[in-house]
N, C-alpha and C. Protein backbone atom coordinates (compact mmCIF):
# COMPACT_ATOMS: atom_id res chain seq x y z
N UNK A 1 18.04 225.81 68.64
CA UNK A 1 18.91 226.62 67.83
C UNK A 1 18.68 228.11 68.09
N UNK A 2 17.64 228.62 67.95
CA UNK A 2 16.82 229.83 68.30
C UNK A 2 17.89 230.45 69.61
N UNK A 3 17.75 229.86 71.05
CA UNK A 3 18.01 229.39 72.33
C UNK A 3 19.74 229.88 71.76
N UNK A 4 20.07 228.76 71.41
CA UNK A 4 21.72 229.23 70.90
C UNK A 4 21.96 230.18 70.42
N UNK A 5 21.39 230.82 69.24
CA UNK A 5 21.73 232.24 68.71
C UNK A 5 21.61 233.25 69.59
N UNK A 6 21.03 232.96 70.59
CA UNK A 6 20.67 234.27 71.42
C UNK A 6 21.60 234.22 72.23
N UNK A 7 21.95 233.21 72.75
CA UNK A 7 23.08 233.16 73.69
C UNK A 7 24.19 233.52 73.36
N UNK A 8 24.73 233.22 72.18
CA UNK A 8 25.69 233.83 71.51
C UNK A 8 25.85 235.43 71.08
N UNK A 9 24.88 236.00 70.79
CA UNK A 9 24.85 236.99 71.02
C UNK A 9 25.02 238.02 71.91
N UNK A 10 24.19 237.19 73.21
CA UNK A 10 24.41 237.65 74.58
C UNK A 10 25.64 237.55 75.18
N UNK A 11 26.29 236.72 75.14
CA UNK A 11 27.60 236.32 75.63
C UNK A 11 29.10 236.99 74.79
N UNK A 12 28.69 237.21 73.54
CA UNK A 12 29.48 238.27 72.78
C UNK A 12 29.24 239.80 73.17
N UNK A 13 28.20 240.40 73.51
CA UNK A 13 28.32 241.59 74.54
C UNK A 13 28.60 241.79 75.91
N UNK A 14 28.50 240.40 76.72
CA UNK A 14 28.99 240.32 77.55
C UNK A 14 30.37 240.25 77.88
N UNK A 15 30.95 239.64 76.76
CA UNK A 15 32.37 239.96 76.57
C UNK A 15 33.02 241.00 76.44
N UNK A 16 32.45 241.66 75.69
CA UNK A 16 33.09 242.77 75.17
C UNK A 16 32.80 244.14 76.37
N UNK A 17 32.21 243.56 77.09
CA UNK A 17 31.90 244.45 78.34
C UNK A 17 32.66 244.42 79.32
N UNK A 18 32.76 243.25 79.62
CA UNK A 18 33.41 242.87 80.96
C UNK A 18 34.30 241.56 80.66
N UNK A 19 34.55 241.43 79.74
CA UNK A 19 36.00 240.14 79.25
C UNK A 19 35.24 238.60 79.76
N UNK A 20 36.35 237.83 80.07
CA UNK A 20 35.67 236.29 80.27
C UNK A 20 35.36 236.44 81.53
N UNK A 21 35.20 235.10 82.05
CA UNK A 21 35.17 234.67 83.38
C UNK A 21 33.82 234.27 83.96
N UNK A 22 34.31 233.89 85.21
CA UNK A 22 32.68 233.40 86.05
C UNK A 22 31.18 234.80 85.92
N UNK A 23 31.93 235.85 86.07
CA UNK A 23 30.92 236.96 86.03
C UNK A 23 29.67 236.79 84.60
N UNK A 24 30.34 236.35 83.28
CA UNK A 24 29.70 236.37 82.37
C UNK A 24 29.35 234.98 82.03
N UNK A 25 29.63 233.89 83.03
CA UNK A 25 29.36 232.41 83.09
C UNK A 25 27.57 232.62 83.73
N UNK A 26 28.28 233.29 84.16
CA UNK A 26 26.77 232.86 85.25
C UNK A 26 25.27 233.79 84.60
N UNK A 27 25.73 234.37 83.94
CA UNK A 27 24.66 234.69 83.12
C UNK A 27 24.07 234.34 81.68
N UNK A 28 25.18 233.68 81.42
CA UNK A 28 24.53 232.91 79.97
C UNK A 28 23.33 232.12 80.06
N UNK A 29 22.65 231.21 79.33
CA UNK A 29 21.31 230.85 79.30
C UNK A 29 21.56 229.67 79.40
N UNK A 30 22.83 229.01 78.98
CA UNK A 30 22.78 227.76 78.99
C UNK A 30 23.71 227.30 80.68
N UNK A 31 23.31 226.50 81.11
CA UNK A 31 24.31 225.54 82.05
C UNK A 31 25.20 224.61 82.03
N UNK A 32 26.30 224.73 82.12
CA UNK A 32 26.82 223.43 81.90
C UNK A 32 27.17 222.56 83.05
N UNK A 33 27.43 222.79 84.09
CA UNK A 33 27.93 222.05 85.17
C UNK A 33 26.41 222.28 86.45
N UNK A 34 26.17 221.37 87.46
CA UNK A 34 26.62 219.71 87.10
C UNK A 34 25.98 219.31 86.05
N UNK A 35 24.80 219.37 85.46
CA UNK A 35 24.21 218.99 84.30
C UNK A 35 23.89 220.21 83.20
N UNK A 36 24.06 219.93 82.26
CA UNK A 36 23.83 220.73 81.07
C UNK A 36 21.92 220.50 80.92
N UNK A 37 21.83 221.97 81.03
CA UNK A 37 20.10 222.68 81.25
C UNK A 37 20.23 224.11 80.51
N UNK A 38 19.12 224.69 80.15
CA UNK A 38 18.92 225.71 79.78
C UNK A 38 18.53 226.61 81.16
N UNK A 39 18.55 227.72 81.47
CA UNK A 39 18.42 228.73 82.71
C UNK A 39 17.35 229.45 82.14
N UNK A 40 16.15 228.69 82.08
CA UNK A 40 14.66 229.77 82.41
C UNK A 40 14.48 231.49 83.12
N UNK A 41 15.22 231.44 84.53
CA UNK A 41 15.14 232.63 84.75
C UNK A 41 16.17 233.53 83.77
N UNK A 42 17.10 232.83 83.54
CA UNK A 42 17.91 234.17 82.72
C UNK A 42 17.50 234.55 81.49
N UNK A 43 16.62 234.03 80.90
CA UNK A 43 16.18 233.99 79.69
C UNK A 43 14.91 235.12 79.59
N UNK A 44 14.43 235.00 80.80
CA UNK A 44 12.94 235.58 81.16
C UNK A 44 14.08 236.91 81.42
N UNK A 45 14.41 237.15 82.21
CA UNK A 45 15.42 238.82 82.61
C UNK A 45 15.55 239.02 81.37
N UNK A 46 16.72 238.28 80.65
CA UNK A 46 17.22 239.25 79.47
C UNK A 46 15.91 239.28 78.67
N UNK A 47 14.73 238.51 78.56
CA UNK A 47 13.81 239.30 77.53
C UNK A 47 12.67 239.47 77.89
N UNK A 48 12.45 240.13 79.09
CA UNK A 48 11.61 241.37 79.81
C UNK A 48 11.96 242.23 79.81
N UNK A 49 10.78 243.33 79.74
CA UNK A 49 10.74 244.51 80.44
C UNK A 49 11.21 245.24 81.72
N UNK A 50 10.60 244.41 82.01
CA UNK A 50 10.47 244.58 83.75
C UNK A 50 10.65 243.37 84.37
N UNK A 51 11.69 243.17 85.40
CA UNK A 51 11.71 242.31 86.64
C UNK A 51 10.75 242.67 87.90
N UNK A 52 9.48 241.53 87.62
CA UNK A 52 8.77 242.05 89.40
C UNK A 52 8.69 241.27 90.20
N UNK A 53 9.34 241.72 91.38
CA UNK A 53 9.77 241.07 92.62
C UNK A 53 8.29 240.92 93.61
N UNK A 54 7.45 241.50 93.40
CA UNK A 54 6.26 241.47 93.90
C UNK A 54 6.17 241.68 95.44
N UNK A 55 7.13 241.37 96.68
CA UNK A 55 6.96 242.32 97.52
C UNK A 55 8.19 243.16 97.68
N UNK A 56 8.52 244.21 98.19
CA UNK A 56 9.90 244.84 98.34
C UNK A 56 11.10 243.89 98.50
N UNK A 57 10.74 243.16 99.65
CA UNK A 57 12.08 242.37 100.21
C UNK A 57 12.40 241.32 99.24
N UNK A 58 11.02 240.81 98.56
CA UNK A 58 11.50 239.80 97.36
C UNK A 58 12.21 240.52 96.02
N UNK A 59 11.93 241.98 95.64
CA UNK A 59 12.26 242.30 94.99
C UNK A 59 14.21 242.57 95.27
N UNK A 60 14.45 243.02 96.32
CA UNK A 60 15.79 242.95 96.88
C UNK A 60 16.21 241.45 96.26
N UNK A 61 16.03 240.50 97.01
CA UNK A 61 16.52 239.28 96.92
C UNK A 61 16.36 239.44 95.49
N UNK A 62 15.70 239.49 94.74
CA UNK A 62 16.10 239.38 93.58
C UNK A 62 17.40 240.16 93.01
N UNK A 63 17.56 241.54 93.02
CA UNK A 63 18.53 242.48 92.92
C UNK A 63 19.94 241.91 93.45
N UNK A 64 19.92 241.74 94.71
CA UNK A 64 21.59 241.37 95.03
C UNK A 64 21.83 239.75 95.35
N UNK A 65 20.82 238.76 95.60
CA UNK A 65 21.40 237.30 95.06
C UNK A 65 20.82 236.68 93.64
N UNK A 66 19.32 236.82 93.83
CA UNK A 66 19.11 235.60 92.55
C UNK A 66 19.86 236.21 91.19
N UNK A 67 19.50 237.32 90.78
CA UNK A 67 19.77 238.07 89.29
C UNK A 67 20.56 239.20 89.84
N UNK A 68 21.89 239.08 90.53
CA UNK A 68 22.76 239.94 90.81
C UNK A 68 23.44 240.61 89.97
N UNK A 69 23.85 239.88 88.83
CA UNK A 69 24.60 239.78 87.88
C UNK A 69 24.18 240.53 86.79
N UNK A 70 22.57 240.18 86.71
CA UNK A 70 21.88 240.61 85.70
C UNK A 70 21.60 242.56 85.92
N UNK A 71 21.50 242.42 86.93
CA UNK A 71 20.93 243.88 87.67
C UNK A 71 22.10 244.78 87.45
N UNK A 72 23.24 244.11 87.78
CA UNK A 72 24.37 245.17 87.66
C UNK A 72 24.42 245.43 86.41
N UNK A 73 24.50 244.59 85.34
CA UNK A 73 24.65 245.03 83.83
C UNK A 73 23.70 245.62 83.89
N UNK A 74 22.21 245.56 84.02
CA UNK A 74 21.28 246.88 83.49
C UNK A 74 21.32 248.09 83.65
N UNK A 75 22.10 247.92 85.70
CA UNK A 75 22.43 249.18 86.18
C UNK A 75 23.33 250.21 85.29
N UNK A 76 24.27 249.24 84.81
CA UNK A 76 25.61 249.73 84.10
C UNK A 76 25.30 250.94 83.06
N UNK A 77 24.23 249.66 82.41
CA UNK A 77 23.30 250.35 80.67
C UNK A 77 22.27 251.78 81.64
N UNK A 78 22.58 252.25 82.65
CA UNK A 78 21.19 253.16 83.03
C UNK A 78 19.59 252.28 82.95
N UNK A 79 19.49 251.59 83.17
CA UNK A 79 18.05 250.56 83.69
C UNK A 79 17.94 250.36 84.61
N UNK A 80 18.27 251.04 85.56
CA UNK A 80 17.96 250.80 87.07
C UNK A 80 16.48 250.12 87.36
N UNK A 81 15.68 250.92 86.73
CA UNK A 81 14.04 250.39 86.98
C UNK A 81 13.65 249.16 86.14
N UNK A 82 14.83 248.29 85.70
CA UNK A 82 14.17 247.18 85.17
C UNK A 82 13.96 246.15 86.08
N UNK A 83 14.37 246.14 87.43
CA UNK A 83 13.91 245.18 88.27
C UNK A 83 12.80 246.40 89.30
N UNK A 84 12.05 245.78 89.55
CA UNK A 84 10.89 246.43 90.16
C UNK A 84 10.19 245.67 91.11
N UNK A 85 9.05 247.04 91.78
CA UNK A 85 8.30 246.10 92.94
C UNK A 85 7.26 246.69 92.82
N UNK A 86 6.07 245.93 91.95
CA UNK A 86 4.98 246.80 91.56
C UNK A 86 4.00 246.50 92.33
C-alpha cells in the first residue's frame, strides 16, 4: 500500500509535467507488462540522493539508457548532479 501511495503521487506529477504516455510509463514503480512486478531501481532513483554510477562510463550508461527518463526529469527540476560518479 505504502509502494502504491507513492506511485500515485509520483505519477500525478509526472502528469502534470509531461501529460500521459510511454515517457511517464516507464517510470512508474510498478510494471505491468509482461508480468506485473514492482521496479526496484526506480524506486531507489526517485528516493535517493544521489545516483552512483561508480565508474564514469557506468555512470553514462546509467544517464542515457538505464535511468534515461529519470535523469531528464531531474535535469528538468535543475539536479543535474543527482546522478554521479564518485
Amino acid at each position: 500500500q505504502i509502494v502504491g501511495e507513492i506511485n500515485l503521487r509520483w505519477m500525478s506529477e509526472l502528469s502534470k509535467k509531461y501529460g500521459g504516455g510511454p515517457k511517464i510509463w516507464a517510470m512508474s514503480l510498478f510494471q505491468e507488462e509482461p508480468i506485473k512486478a514492482i521496479r526496484m531501481g526506480n524506486i531507489a532513483v526517485l528516493g535517493s540522493g544521489k545516483v552512483n554510477g561508480v565508474a564514469a562510463i557506468h555512470t553514462e550508461i546509467v544517464k542515457k539508457e538505464t535511468f534515461a527518463e529519470f535523469y531528464e526529469y531531474f535535469c528538468d527540476r535543475g539536479e543535474k548532479d543527482k546522478f554521479v560518479n564518485m
